[in-house]
N, C-alpha and C. Protein backbone atom coordinates (compact mmCIF):
# COMPACT_ATOMS: atom_id res chain seq x y z
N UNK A 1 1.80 -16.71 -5.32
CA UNK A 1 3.25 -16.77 -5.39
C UNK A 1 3.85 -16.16 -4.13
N UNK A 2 5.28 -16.86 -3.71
CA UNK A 2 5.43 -16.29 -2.77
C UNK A 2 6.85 -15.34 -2.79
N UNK A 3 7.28 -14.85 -1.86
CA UNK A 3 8.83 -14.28 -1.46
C UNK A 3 9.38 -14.44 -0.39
N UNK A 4 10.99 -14.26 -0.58
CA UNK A 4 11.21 -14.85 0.84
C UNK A 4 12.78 -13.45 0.47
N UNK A 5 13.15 -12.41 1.54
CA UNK A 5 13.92 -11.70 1.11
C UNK A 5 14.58 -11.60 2.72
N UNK A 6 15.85 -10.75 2.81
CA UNK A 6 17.11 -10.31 3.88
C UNK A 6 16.66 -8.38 3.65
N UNK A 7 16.38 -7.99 4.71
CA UNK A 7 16.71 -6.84 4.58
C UNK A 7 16.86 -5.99 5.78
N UNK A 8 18.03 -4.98 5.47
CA UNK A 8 18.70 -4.59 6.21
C UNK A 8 17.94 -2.68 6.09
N UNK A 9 17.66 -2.50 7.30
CA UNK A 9 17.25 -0.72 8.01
C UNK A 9 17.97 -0.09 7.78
N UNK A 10 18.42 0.72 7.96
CA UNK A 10 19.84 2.16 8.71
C UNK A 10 18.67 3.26 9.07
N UNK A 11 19.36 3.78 10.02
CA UNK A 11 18.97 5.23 10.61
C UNK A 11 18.61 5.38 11.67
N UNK A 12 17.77 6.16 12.19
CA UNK A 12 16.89 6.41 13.39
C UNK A 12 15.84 5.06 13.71
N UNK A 13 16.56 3.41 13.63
CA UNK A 13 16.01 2.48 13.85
C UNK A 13 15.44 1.63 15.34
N UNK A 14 16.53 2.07 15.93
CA UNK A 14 17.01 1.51 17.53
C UNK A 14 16.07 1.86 18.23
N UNK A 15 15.34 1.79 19.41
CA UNK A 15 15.21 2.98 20.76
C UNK A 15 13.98 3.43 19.80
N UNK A 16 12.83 2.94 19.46
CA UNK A 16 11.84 4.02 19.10
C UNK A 16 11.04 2.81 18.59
N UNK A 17 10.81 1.34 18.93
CA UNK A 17 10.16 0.29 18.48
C UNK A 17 9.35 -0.27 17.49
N UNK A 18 11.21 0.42 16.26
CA UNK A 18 10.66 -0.18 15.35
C UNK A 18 10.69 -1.74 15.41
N UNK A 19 10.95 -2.67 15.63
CA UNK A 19 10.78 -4.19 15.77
C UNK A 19 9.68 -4.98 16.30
N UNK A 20 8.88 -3.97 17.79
CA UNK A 20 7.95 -4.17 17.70
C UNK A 20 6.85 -4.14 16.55
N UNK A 21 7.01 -2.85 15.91
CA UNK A 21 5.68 -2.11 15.08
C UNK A 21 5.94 -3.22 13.48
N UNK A 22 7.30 -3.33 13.35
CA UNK A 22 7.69 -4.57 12.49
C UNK A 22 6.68 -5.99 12.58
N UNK A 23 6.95 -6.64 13.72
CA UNK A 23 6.52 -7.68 14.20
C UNK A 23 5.12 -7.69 13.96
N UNK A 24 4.10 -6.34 14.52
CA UNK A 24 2.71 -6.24 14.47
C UNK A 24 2.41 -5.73 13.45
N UNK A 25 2.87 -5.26 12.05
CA UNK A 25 2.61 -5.06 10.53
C UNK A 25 2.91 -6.87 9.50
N UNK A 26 3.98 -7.37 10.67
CA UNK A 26 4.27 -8.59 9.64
C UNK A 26 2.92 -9.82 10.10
N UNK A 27 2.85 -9.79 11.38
CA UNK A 27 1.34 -10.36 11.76
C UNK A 27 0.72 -10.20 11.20
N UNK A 28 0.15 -8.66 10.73
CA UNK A 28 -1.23 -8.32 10.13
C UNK A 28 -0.79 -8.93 9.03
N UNK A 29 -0.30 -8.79 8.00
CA UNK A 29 -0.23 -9.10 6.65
C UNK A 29 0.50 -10.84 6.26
N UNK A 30 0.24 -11.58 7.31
CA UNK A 30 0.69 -12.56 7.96
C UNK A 30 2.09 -13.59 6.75
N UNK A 31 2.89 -12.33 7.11
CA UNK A 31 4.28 -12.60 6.78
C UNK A 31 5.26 -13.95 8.24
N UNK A 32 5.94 -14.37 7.35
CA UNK A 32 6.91 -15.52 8.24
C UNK A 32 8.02 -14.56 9.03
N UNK A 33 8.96 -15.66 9.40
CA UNK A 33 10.22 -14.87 9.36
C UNK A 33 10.85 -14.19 11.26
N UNK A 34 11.50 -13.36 10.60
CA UNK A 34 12.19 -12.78 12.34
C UNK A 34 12.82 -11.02 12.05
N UNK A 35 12.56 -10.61 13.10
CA UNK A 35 13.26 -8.84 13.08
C UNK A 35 13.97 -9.19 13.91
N UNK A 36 15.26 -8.08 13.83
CA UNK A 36 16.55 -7.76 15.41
C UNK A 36 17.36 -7.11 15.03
N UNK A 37 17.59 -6.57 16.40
CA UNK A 37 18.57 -5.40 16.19
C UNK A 37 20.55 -5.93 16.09
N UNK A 38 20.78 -4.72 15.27
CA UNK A 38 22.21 -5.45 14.91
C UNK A 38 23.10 -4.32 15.59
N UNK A 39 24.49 -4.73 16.09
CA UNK A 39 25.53 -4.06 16.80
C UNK A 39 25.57 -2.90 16.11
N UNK A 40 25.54 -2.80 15.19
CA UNK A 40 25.88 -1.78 14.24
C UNK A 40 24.66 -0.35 14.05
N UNK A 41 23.36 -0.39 14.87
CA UNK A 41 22.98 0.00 14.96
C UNK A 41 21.47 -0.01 13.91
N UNK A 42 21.84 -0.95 13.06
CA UNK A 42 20.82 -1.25 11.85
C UNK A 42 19.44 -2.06 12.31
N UNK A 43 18.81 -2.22 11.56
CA UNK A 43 17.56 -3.96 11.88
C UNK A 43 17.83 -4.34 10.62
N UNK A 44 17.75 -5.83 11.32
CA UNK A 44 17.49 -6.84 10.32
C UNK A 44 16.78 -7.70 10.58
N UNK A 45 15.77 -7.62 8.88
CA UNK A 45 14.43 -8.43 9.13
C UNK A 45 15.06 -9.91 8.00
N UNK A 46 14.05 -11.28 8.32
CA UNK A 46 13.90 -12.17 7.24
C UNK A 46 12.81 -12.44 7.76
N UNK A 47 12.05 -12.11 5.96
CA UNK A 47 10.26 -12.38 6.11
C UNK A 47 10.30 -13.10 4.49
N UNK A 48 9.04 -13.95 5.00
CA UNK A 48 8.63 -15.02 4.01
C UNK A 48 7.04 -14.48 3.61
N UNK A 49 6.87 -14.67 2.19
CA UNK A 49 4.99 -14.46 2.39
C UNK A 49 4.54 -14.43 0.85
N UNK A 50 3.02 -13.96 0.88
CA UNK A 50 2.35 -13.92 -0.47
C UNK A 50 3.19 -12.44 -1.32
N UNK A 51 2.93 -12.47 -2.57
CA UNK A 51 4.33 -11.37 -3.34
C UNK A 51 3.60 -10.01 -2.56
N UNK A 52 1.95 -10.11 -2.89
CA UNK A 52 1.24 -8.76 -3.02
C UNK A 52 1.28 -8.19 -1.94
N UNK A 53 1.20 -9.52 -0.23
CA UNK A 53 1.76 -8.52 0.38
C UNK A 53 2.77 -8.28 1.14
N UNK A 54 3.93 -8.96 0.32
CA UNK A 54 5.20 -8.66 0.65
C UNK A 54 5.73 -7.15 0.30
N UNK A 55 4.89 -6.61 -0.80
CA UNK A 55 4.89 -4.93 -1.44
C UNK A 55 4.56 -4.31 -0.24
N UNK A 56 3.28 -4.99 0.03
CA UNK A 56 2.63 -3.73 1.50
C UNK A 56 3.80 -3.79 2.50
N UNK A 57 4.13 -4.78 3.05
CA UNK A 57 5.27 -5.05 4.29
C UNK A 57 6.34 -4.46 3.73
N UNK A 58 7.14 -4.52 2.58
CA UNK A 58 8.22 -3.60 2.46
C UNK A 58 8.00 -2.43 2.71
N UNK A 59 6.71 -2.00 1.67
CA UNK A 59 6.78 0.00 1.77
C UNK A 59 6.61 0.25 3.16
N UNK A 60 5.70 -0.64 4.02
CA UNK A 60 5.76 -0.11 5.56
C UNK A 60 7.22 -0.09 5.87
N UNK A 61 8.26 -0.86 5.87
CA UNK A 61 9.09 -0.94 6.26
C UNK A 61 10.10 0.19 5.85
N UNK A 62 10.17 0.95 5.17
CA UNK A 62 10.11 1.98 4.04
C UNK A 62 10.16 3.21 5.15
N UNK A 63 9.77 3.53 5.68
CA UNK A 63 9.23 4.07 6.98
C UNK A 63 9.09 4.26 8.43
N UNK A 64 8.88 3.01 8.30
CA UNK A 64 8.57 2.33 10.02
C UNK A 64 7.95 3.07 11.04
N UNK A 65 7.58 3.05 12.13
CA UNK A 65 7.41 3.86 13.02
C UNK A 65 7.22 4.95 12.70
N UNK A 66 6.15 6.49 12.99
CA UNK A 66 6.04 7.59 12.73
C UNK A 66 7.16 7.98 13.84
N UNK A 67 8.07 7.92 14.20
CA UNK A 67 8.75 8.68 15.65
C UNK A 67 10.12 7.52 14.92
N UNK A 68 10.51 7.05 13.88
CA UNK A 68 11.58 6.75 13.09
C UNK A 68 11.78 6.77 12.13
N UNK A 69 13.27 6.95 11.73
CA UNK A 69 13.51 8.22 10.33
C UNK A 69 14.66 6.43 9.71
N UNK A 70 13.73 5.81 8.30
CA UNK A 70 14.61 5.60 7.73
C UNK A 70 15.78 6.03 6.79
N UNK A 71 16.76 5.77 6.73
CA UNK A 71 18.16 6.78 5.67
C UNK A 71 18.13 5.68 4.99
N UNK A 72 18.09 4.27 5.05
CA UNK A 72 18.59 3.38 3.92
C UNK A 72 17.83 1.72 4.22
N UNK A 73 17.43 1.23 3.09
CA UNK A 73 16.87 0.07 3.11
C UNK A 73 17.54 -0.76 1.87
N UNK A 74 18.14 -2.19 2.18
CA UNK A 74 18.51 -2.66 1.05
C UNK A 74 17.97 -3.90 1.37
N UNK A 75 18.01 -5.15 0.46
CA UNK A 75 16.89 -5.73 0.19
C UNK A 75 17.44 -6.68 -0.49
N UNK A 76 17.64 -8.16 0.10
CA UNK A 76 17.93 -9.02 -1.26
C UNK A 76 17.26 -10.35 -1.55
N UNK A 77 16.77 -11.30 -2.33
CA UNK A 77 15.89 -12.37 -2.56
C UNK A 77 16.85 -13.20 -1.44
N UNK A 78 16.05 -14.04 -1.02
CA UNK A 78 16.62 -15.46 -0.26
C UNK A 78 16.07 -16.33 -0.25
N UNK A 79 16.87 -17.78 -0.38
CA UNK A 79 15.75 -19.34 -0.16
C UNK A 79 14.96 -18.84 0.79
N UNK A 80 13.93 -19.47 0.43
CA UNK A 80 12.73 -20.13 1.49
C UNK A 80 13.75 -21.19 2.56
N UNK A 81 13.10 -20.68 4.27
CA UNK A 81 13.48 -21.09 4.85
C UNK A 81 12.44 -21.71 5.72
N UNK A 82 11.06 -21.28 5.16
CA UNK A 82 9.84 -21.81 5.54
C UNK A 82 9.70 -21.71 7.31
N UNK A 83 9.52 -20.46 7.58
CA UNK A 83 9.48 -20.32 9.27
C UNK A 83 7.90 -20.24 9.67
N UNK A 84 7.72 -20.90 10.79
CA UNK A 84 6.68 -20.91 11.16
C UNK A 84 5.59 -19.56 11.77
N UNK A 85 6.63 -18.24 12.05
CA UNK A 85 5.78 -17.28 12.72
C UNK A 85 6.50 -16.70 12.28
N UNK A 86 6.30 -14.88 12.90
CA UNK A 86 7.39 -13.88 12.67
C UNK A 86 7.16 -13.70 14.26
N UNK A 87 8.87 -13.63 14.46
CA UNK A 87 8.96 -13.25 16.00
C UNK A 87 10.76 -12.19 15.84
N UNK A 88 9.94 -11.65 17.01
CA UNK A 88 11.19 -10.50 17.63
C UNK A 88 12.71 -11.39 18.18
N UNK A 89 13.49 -11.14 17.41
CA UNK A 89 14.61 -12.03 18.50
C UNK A 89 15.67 -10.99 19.06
């Protein structure tokens, strides 16, 4: 089974690569989708994938980076948009 979700960072996100370390956790666990940084200072990811390890890729995300401090993660279901890779935009 799969998932396909919107979710939005806050905190110590910017300037400390979380999007990279994003990008190379959503590879490993070979999630779809795209990360980027928003004006507002947030990330926002859309990732597609298997449920079990869409759990692992959230709780990493949960976290991110040891040298970044998440304050808030929210999270909501979305169509399948069926993307071919996960890339940094």
């Amino acid at each position: 089974m799969k998932k396909s979700y919107s979710i939005r960072v806050s905190g110590k996100v910017q300037g400390v690569g979380f999007r990279f370390y994003t990008h190379k956790k959503a590879n490993e666990l070979e999630m779809k989708g795209f990360v980027k940084n928003m004006r507002d200072g947030s990330v926002y990811i859309e990732v597609e994938g298997n449920t079990g390890r869409m759990d692992e890729f959230i709780s990493w995300v949960q976290h991110g980076p040891e040298w970044a401090r998440v304050d808030k993660l929210s999270k909501q279901e979305k169509p399948f948009e069926d993307f071919d890779d996960f890339v940094i935009r």
